[in-house]
Protein backbone atom coordinates (compact mmCIF):
# COMPACT_ATOMS: atom_id res chain seq x y z
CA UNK A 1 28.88 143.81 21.69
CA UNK A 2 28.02 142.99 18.02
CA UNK A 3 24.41 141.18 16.70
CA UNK A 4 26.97 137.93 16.07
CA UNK A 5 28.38 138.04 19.48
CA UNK A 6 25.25 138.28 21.23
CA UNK A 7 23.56 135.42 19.12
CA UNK A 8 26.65 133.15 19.67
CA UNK A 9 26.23 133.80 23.21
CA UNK A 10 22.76 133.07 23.35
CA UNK A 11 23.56 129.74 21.53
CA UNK A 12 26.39 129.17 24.33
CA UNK A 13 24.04 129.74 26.94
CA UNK A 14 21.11 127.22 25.57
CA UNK A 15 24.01 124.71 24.59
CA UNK A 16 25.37 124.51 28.47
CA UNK A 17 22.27 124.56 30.04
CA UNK A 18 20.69 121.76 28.03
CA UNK A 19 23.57 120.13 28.06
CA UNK A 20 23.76 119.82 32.05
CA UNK A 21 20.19 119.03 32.39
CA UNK A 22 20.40 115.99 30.32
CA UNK A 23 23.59 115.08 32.25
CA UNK A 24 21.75 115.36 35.28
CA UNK A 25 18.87 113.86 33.60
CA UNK A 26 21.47 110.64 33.24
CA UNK A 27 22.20 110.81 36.70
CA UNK A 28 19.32 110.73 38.77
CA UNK A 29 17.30 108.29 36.38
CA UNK A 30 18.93 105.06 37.96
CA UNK A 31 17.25 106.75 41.40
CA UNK A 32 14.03 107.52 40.12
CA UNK A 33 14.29 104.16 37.97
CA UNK A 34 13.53 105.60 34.87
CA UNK A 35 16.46 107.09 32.65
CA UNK A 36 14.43 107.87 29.51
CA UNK A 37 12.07 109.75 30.94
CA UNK A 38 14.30 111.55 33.28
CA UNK A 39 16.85 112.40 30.43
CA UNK A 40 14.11 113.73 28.88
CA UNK A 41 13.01 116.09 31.81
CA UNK A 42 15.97 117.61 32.27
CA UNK A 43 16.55 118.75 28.79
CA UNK A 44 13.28 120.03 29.00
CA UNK A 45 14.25 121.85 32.28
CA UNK A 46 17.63 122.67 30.78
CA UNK A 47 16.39 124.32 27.37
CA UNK A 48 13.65 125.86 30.41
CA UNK A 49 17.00 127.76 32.27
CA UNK A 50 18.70 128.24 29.12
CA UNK A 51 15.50 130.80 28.13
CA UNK A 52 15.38 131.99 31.44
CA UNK A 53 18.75 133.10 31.33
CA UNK A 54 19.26 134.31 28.16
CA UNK A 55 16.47 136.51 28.35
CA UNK A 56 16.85 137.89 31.87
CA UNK A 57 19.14 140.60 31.15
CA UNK A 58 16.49 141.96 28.76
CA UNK A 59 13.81 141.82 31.36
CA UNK A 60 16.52 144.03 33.72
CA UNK A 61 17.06 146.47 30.94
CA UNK A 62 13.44 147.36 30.79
């Protein structure tokens, strides 16, 4: 795998997972009662996962 595949997949990896944390974010504010603040949190969370992941199979490597 090439330096330019690997980066675009890291991108891809960030992009999903922040992108489903603000979705969920979205969805449980009207239950919590705050959708700011729980929007928030989950992009937090997501960018969180999207490290987590994108840096696991370096960890394995090891």
């Amino acid at each position: 795998m090439s330096k330019k595949a690997k980066k675009s997949a890291v991108q891809g990896t960030y992009a999903l997972c922040i992108t489903v944390g603000l979705i969920v974010g979205v969805g449980l504010g009207p239950m919590l009662g705050s959708v700011p603040i729980t929007t928030i949190l989950g992009g937090v969370v997501g960018a969180g996962a999207g490290y987590f992941f994108s840096h696991l199979n370096k960890r394995s490597r090891r």
